[in-house]
Protein backbone atom coordinates (compact mmCIF):
# COMPACT_ATOMS: atom_id res chain seq x y z
CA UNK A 1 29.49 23.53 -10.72
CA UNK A 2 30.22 20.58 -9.73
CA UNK A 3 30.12 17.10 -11.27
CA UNK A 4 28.75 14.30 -8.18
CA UNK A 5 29.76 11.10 -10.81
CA UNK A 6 33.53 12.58 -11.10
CA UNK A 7 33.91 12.00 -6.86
CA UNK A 8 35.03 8.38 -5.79
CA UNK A 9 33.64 6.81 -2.58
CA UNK A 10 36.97 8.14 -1.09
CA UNK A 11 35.97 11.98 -1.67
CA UNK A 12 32.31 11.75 -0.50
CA UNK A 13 33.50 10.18 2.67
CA UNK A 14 35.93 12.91 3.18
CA UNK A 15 33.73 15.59 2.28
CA UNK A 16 31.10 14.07 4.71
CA UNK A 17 33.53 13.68 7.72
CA UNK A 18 34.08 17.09 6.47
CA UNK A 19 30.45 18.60 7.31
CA UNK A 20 29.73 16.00 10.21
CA UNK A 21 32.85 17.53 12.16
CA UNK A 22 30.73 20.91 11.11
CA UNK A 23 27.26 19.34 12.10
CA UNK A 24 28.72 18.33 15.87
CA UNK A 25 29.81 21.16 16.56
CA UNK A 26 26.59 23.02 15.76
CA UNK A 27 25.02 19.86 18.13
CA UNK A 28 27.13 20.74 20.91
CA UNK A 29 26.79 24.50 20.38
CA UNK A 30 22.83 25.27 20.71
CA UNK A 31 21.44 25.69 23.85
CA UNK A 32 18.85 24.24 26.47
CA UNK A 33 16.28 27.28 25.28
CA UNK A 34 17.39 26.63 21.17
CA UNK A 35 16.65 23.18 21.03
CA UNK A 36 12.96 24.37 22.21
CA UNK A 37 12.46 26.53 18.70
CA UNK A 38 10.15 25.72 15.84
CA UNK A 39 11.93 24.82 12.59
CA UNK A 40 10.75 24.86 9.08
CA UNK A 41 10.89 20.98 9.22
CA UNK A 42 6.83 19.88 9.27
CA UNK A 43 6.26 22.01 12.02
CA UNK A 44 8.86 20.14 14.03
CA UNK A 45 11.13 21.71 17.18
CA UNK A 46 14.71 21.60 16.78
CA UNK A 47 14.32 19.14 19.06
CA UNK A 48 12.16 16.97 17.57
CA UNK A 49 14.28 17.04 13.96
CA UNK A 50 17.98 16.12 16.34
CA UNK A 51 15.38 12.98 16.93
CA UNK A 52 14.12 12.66 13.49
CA UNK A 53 17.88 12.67 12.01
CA UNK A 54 18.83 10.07 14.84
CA UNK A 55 16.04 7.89 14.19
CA UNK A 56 16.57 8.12 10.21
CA UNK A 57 19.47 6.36 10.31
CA UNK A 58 18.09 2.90 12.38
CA UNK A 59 14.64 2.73 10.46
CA UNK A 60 15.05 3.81 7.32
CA UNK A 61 18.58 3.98 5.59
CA UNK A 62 20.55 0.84 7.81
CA UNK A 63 17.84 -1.08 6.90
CA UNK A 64 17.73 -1.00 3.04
CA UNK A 65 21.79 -0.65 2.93
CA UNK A 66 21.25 -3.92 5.02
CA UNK A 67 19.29 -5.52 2.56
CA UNK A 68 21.26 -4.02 -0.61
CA UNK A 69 24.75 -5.34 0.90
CA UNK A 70 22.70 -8.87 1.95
CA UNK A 71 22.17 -9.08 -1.39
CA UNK A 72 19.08 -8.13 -1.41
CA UNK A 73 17.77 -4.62 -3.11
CA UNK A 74 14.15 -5.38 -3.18
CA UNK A 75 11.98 -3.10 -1.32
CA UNK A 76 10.95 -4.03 2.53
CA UNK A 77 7.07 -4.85 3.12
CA UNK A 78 6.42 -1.53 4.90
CA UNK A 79 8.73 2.04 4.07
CA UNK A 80 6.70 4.68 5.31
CA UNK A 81 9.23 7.05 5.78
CA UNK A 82 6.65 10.16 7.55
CA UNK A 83 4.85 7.42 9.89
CA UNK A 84 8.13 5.62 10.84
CA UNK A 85 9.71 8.78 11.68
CA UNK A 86 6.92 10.41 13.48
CA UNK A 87 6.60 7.41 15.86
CA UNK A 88 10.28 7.50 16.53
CA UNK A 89 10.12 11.37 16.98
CA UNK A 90 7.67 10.55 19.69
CA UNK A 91 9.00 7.91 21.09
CA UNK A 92 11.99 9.93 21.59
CA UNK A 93 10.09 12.69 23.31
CA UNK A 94 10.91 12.20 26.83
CA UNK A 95 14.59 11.13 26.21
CA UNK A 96 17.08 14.26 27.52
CA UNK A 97 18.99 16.30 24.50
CA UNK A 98 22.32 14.91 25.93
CA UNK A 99 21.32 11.61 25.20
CA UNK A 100 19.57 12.10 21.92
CA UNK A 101 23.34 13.80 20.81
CA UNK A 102 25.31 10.78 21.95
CA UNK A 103 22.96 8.62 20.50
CA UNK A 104 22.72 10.15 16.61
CA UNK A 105 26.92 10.23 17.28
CA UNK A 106 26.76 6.30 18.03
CA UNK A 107 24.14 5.55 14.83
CA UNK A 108 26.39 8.10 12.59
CA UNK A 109 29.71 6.50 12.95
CA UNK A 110 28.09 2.77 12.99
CA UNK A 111 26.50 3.55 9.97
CA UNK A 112 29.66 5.90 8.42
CA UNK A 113 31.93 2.36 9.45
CA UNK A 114 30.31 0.60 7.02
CA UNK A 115 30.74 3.08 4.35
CA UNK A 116 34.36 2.85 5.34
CA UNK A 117 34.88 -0.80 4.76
CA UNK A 118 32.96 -1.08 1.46
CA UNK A 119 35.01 -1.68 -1.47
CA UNK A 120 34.44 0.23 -5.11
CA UNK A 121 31.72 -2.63 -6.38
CA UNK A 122 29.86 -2.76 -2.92
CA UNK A 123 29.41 1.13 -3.39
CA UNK A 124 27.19 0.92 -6.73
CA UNK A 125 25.49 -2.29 -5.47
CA UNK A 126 21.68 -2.51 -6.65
CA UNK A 127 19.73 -0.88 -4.01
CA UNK A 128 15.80 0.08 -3.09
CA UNK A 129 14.97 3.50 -1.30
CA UNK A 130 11.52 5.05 -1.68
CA UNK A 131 11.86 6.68 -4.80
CA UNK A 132 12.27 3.00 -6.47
CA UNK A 133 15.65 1.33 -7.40
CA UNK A 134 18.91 3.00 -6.63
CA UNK A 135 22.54 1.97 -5.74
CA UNK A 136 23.89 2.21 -2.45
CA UNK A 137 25.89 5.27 -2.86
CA UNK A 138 22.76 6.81 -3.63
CA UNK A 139 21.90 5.84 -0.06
CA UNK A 140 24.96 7.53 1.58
CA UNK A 141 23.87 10.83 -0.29
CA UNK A 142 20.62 10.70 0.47
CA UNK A 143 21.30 10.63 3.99
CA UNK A 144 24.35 13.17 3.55
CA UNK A 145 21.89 15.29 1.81
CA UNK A 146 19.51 14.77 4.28
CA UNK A 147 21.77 15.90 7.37
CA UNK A 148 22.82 19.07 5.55
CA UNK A 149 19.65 20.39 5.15
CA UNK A 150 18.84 19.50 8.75
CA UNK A 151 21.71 21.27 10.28
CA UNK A 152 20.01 24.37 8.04
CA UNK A 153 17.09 23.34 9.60
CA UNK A 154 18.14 24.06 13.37
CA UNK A 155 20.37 26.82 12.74
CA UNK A 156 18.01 28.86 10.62
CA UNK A 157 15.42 27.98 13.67
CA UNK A 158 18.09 30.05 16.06
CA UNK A 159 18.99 32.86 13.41
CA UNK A 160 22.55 31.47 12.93
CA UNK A 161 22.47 30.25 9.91
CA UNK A 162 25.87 31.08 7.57
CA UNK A 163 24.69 29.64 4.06
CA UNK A 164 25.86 26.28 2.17
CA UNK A 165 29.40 25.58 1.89
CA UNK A 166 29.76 24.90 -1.67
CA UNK A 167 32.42 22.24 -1.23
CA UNK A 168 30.20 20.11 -0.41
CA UNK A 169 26.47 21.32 -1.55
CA UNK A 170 27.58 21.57 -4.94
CA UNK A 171 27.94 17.95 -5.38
CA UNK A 172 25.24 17.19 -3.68
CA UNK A 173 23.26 19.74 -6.06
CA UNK A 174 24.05 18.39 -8.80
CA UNK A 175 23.26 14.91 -7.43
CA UNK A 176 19.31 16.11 -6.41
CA UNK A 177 18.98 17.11 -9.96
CA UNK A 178 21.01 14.66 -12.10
CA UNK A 179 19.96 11.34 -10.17
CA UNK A 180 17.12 12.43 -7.58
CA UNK A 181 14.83 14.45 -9.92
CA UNK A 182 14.27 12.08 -12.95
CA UNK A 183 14.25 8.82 -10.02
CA UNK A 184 10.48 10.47 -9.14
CA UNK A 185 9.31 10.71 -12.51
CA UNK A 186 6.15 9.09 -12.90
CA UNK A 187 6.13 7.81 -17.01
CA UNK A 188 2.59 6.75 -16.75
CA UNK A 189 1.44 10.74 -16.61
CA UNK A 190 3.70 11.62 -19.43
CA UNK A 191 1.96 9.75 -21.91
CA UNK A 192 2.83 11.47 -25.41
CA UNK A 193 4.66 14.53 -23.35
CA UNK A 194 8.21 15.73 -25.26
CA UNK A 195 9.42 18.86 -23.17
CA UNK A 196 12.48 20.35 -22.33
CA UNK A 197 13.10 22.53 -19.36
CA UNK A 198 16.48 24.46 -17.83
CA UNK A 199 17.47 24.58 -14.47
CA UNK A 200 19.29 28.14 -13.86
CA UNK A 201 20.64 28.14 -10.38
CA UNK A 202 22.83 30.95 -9.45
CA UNK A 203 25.14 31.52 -6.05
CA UNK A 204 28.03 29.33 -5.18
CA UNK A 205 26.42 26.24 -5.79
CA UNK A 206 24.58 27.13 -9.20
CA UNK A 207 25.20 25.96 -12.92
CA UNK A 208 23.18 25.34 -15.90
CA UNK A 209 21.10 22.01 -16.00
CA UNK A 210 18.44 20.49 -19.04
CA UNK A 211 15.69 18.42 -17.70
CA UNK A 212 14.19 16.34 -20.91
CA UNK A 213 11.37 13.92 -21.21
CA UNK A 214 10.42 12.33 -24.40
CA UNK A 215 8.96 8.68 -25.02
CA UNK A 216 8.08 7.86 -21.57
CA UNK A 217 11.51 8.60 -20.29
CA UNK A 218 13.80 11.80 -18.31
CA UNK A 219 17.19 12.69 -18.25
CA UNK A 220 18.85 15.61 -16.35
CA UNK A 221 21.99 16.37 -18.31
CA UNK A 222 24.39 19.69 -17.25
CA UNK A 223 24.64 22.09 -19.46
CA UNK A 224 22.06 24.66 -21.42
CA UNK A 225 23.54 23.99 -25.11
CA UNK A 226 19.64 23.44 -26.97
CA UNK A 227 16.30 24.97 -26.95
CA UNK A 228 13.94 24.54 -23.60
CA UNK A 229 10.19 25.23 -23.37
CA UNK A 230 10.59 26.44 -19.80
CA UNK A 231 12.94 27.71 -18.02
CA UNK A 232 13.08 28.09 -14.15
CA UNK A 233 15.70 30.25 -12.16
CA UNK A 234 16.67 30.49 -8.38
CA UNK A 235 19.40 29.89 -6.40
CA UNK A 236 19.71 26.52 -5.13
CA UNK A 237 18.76 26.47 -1.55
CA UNK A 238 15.45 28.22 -2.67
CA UNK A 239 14.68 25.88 -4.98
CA UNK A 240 15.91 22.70 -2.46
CA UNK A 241 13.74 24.12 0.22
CA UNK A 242 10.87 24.64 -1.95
CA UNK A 243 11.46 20.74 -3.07
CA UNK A 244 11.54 19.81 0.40
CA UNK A 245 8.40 21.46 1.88
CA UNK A 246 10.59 24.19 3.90
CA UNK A 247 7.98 26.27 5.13
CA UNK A 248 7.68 29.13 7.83
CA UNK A 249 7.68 27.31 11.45
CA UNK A 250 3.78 29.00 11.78
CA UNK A 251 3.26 27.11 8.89
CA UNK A 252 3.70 23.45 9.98
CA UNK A 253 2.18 24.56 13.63
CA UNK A 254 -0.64 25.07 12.04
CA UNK A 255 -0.51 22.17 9.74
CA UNK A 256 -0.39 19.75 12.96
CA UNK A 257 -3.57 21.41 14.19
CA UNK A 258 -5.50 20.35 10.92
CA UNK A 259 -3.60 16.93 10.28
CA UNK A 260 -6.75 15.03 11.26
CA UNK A 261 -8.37 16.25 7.80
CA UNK A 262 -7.13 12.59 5.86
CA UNK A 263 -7.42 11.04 8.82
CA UNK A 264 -4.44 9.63 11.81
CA UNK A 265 -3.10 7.41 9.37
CA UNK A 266 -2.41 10.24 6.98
CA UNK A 267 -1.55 12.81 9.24
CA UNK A 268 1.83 13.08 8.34
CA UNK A 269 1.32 13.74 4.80
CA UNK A 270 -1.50 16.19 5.50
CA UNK A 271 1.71 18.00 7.52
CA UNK A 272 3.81 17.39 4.39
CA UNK A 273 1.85 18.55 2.01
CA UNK A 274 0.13 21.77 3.53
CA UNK A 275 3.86 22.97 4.22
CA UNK A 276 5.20 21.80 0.73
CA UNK A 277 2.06 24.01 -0.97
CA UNK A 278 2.79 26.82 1.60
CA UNK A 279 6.64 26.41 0.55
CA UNK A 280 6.49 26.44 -2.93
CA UNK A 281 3.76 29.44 -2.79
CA UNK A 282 6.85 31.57 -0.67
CA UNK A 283 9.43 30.67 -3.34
CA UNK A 284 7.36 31.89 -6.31
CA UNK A 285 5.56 35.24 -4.91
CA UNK A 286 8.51 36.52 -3.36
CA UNK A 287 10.80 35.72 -7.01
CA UNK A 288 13.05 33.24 -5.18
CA UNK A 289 12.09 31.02 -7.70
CA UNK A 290 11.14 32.35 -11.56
CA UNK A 291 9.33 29.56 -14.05
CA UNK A 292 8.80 31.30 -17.63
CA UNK A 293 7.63 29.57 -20.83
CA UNK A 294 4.83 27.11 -21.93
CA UNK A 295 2.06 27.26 -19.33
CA UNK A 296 0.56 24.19 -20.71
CA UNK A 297 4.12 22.31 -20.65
CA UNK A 298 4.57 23.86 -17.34
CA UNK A 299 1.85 21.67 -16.18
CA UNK A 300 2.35 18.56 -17.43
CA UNK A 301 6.15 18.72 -16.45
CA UNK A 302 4.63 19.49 -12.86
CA UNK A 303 2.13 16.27 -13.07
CA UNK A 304 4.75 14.29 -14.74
CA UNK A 305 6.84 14.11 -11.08
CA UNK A 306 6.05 12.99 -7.56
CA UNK A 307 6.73 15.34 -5.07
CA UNK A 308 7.47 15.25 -1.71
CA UNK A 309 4.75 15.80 0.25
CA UNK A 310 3.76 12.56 -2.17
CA UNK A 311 6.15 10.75 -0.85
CA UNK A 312 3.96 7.67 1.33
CA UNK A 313 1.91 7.30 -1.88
CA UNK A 314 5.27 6.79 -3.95
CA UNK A 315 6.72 4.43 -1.80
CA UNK A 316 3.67 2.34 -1.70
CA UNK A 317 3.61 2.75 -5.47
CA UNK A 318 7.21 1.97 -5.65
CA UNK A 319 6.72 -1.14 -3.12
CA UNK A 320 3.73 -2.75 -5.68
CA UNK A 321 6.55 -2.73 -7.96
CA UNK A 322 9.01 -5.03 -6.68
């Protein structure tokens, strides 16, 4: 297991030059008829999510690293990150593969150049992303994090996919539970909750983590050295996928054919969240992921956390905040 606070700016940037010398190749690699396939990403072609990681990088994470490095880590007036990326997805519809490759290449290494010339302080700046106030090397993993499951994404969509490479997904692990996790709890539905629960992830990438929440606060600490009330156990890509709404590609087709039910407006989290139920549904009847202990606990730990098929309601929420 490893420890994502022990690596300097200098080792994430060679781990991610790393995995994006990995990720090009897989670009360049797929062909005319695989970039056509349905992925488990909200019901999206393989197509569609090259677009979707291209467009990420222009909306969404150059714009609050803009603002952080400006001086500035205050939320922008309007960060929905389904709607944004939808629109962009579509816009991007017509626009030949070859292009849409050269054109996440020319985003990636603007956006990787300014990681580059940061110093040490720039890189824990005071930031703003959508679960609420970060730093801005939370905004380099989040998009690193982001990218790795998306190559998963299109090669599982093609049958090629080889697994995580642990070099780099066990950082990155440990990051979505240490930092990620308690960044979505919601305080405000834990009112008088004091729980404990383990994290028991096996596979090259797995460890031992305690989630606590007591007086209106959470911690994820490594380690499984006290008494829990639950404990859940799956190997970490499971459990990641689960988080992330991976679902069957029939899954989000058919999720797109309903995602009038909220409303246009909404139609992206009715996609969201009909693949993050369907998802999490998988995970637990077929054992990839276990969850013994206090039902009752169980259930407020659950309502205690946004989730991310929540995610336009917590960046409003997050927004209101300052």
């Amino acid at each position: 297991m490893s420890d994502f606070t022990s690596l300097s700016r200098r080792d994430w940037l060679t781990l991610a030059d790393r995995f994006y010398g990995r990720l090009d190749r897989t670009l360049a690699g797929l062909t005319s008829d695989e970039w056509q396939r349905p992925t488990a990403y909200l019901g999206w072609s393989a197509r569609d999510v090259l677009a979707h990681m291209t467009s990420a990088m222009p909306v969404n994470f150059r714009e609050v690293l803009g603002r952080a490095l400006d001086g500035n880590p205050g939320p922008p007036p309007e960060f929905d990150t389904f709607s944004r990326n939808a629109r962009e997805v579509e816009r991007r519809r017509t626009v030949p593969v070859a292009s849409l490759v050269r054109e996440f290449r020319t985003e990636l290494e603007a956006i990787l150049r300014t990681y580059r010339e940061l110093s040490d302080s720039d890189w824990d700046r005071p930031a703003w992303f959508f679960v609420g106030r970060v730093r801005v090397r939370t905004l380099f993993l989040a998009q690193f994090a982001d990218n790795v499951f998306h190559e998963r994404d299109l090669l599982m969509a093609n049958r090629r996919w080889p697994g995580f490479d642990p070099e780099y997904t066990a950082p990155l692990v440990d990051w979505f539970l240490r930092e990620l996790r308690p960044a979505t709890f919601r305080p405000e539905r834990a009112v008088g909750l004091r729980a404990a629960m383990r994290y028991r992830l096996h596979g090259p990438t797995g460890g031992d983590w305690t989630l606590t929440v007591a007086d209106g606060a959470c911690r994820v600490e490594r380690g499984a050295d006290r008494r829990v009330d639950v404990t859940l156990v799956a190997d970490a890509e499971s459990l990641v996928a689960a988080a992330q709404a991976r679902a069957a590609p029939w899954v989000g087709r058919l999720a797109r054919t309903v995602d009038w039910i909220r409303g246009r407006a909404r139609a992206e989290d009715t996609v969201a969240a009909v693949t993050g139920a369907a998802s999490l549904a998988w995970a637990l009847a077929r054992r990839r992921i276990r969850i013994g202990g206090d039902r009752t606990v169980i259930a407020r730990l659950n309502r205690a956390f946004w989730h991310f098929w929540q995610r336009t309601a917590m960046t409003a929420a997050n927004i209101a905040k300052g």
